[in-house]
Protein backbone atom coordinates (compact mmCIF):
# COMPACT_ATOMS: atom_id res chain seq x y z
CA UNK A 1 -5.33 25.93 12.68
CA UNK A 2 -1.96 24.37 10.41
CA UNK A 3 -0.21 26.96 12.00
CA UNK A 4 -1.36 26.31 16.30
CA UNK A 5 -0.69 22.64 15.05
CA UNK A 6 2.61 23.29 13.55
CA UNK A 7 4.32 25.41 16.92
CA UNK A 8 2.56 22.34 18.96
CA UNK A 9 4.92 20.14 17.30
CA UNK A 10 7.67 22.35 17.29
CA UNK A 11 7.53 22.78 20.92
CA UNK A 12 7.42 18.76 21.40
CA UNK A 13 10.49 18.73 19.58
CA UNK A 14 11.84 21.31 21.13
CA UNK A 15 10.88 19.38 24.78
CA UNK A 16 12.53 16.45 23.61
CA UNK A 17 15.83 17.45 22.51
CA UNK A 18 15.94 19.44 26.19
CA UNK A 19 14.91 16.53 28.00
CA UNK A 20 17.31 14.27 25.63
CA UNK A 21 20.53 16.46 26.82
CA UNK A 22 19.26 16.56 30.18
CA UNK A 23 19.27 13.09 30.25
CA UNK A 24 22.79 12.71 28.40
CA UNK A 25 24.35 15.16 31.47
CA UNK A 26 22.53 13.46 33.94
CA UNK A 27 24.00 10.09 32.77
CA UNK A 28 27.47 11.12 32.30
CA UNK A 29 27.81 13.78 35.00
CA UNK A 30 26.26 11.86 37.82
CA UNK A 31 29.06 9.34 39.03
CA UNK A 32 27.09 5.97 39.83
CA UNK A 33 28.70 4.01 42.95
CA UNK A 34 27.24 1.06 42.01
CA UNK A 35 28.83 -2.21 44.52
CA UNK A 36 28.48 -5.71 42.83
CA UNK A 37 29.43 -9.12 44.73
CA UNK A 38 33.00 -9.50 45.69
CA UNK A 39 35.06 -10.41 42.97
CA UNK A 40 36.89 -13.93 43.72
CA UNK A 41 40.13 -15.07 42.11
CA UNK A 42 40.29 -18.79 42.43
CA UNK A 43 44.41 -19.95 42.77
CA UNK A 44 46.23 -22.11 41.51
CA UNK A 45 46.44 -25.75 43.53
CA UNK A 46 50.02 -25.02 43.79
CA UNK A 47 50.08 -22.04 45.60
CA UNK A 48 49.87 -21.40 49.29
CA UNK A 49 46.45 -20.22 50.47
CA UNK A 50 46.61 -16.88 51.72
CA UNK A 51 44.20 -14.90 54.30
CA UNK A 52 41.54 -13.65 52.18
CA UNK A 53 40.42 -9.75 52.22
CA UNK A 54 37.24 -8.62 53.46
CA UNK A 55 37.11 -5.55 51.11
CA UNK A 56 34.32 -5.28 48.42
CA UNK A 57 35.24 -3.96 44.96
CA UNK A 58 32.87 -2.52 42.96
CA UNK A 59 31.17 -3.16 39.57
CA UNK A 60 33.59 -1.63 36.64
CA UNK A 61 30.85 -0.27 34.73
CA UNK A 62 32.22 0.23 31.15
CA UNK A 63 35.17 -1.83 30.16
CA UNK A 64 37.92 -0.36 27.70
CA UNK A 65 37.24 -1.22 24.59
CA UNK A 66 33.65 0.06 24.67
CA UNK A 67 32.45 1.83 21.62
CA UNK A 68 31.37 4.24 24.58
CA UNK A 69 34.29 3.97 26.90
CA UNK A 70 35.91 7.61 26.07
CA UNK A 71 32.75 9.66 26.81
CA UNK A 72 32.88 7.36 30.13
CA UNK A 73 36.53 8.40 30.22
CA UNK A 74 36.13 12.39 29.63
CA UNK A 75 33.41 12.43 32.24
CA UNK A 76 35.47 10.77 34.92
CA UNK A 77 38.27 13.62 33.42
CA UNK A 78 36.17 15.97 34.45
CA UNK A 79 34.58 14.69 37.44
CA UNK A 80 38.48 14.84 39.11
CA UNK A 81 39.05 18.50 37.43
CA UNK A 82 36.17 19.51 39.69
CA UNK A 83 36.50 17.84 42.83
CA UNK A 84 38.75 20.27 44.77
CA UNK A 85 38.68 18.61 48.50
CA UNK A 86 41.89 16.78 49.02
CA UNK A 87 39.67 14.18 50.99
CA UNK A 88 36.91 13.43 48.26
CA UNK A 89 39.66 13.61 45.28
CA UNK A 90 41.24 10.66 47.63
CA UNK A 91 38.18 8.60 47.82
CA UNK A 92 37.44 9.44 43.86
CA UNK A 93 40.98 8.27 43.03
CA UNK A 94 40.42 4.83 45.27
CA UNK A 95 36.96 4.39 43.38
CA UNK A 96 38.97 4.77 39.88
CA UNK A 97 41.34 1.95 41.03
CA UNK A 98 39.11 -0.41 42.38
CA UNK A 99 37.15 0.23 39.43
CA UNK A 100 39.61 -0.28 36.79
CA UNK A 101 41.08 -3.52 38.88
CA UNK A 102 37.80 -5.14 38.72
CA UNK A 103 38.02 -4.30 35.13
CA UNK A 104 41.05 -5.25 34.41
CA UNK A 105 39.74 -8.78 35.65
CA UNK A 106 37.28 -8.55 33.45
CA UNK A 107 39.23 -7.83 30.63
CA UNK A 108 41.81 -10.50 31.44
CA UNK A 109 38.82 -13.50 31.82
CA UNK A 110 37.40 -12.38 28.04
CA UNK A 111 40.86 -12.76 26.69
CA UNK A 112 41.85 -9.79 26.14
CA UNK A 113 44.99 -9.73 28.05
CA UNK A 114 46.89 -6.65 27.04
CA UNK A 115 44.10 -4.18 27.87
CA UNK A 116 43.79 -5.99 30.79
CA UNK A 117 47.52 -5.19 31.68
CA UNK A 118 47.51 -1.81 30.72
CA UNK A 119 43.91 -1.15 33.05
CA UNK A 120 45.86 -2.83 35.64
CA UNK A 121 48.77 -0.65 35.85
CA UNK A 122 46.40 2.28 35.85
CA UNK A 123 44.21 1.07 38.63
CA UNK A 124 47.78 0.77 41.09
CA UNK A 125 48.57 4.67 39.95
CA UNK A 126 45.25 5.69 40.76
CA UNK A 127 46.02 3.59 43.78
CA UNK A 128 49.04 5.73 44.71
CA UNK A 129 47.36 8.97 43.97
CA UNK A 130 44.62 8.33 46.57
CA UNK A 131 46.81 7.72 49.17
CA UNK A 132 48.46 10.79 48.05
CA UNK A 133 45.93 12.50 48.86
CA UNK A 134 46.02 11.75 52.12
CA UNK A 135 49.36 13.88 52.67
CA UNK A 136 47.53 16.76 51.31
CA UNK A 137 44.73 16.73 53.84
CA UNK A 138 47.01 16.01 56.89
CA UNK A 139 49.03 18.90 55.70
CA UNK A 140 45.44 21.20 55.32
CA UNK A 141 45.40 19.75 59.48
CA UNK A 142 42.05 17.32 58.48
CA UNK A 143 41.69 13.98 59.48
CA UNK A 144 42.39 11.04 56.85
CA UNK A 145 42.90 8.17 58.91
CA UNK A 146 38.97 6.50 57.29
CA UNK A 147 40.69 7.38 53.99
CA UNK A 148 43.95 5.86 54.90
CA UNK A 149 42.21 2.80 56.77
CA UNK A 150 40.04 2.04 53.41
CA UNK A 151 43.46 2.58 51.10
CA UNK A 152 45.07 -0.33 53.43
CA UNK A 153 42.31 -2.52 52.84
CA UNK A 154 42.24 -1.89 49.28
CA UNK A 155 45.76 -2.30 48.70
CA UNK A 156 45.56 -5.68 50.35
CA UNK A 157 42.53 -6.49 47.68
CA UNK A 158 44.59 -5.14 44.90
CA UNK A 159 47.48 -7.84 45.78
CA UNK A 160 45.33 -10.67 46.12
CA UNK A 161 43.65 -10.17 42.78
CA UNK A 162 47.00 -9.02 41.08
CA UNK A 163 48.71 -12.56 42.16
CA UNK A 164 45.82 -14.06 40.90
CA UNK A 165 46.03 -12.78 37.74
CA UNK A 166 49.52 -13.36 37.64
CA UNK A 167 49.60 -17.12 37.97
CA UNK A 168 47.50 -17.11 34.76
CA UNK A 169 49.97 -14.95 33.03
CA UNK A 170 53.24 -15.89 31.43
CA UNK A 171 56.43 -13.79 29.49
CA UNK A 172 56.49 -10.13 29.27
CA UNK A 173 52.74 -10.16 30.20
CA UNK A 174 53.43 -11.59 33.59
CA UNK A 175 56.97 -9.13 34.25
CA UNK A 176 54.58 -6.10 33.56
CA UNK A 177 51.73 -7.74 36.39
CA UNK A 178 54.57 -7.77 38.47
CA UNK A 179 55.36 -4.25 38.33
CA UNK A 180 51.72 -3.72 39.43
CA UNK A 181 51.68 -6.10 42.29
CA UNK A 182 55.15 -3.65 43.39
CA UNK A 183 52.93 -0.97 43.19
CA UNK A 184 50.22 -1.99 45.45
CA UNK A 185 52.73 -3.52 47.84
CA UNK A 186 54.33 0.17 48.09
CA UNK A 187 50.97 1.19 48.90
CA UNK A 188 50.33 -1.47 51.65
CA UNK A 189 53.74 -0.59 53.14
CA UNK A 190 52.77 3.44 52.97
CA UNK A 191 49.30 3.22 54.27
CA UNK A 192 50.84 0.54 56.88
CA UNK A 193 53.43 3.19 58.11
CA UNK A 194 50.68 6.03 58.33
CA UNK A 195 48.23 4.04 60.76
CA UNK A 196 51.16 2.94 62.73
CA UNK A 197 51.94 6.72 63.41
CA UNK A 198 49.19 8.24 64.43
């Protein structure tokens, strides 16, 4: 009778730690496309109101500097090492940058200005690799003008949050936000000159 009792519990143990790693993959192999409200940058009274963009960013998930952040980092790591399609790895890449500008944000509103920054520059690369992309599947002979549509949009997002963040910035810090707001502008300009010549 000890001993039935005694492989019961095993087994239970042995169930949970399966369904415990199950769980852990599940969590950090699924990515979640999670959309939150649209993320509004409120200017300075001395600046000239600009046309406001249409395009919904989406909830950042973890922020850097999350006890957690580099499992969240190594699965996103290996989420792009398996996505082979030219087309999804686009629309993964504009996912990471909308994602990390909405964090950046984030990180810039709780102070902590310098991982801001450095989130921001990343989310403009990740920018430029998605639309990157897009010369990879019009050289395969697919169709990426959705891709290149949503990039244009994005862009246009990514410079009216950068500028906001950038009138709250001063020194070095705001040189560097600069650079970033380049960065999406090349973007704009490149996704501009690929709908115009189709």
């Amino acid at each position: 009778m000890y001993d039935e009792l005694r492989v019961i519990v095993s087994a239970i143990e042995s169930m949970k730690k399966i369904l415990s790693i199950g769980l852990l993959l599940m969590l950090f192999i699924s990515p979640g496309h999670v959309l939150a409200q649209t993320l509004t940058i409120s200017p300075s009274p001395s600046s000239t109101p600009s046309p406001k963009s249409d395009y919904f960013l989406p909830y950042p998930g973890m922020l850097p500097g999350s006890p957690v952040y580099t499992l969240k980092a190594i699965r996103d790591r290996l989420i792009e090492l398996f996505i082979s399609d030219p087309l999804k790895k686009g629309d993964f890449y504009l996912l990471q940058a909308d994602k990390r500008l909405t964090a950046a944000v984030a990180l810039f509103d709780k102070g902590e200005r310098e991982i801001a920054e450095t989130t921001l520059s990343k989310a403009e690369k990740y920018l430029e690799k998605s639309l990157n992309e897009t010369d990879v599947v019009k050289r395969r002979g697919q169709n990426a003008n959705d891709l290149i549509d949503r990039i244009g949009k994005s862009s246009e997002k990514h410079k009216e949050v950068i500028m906001g963040l950038q009138e709250k910035a001063e020194g070095e810090l705001e040189q560097r936000i600069k650079e970033s707001y380049k960065l999406a502008e090349k973007v704009s300009q490149r996704a501009s000159s690929m709908r115009a010549s189709r």
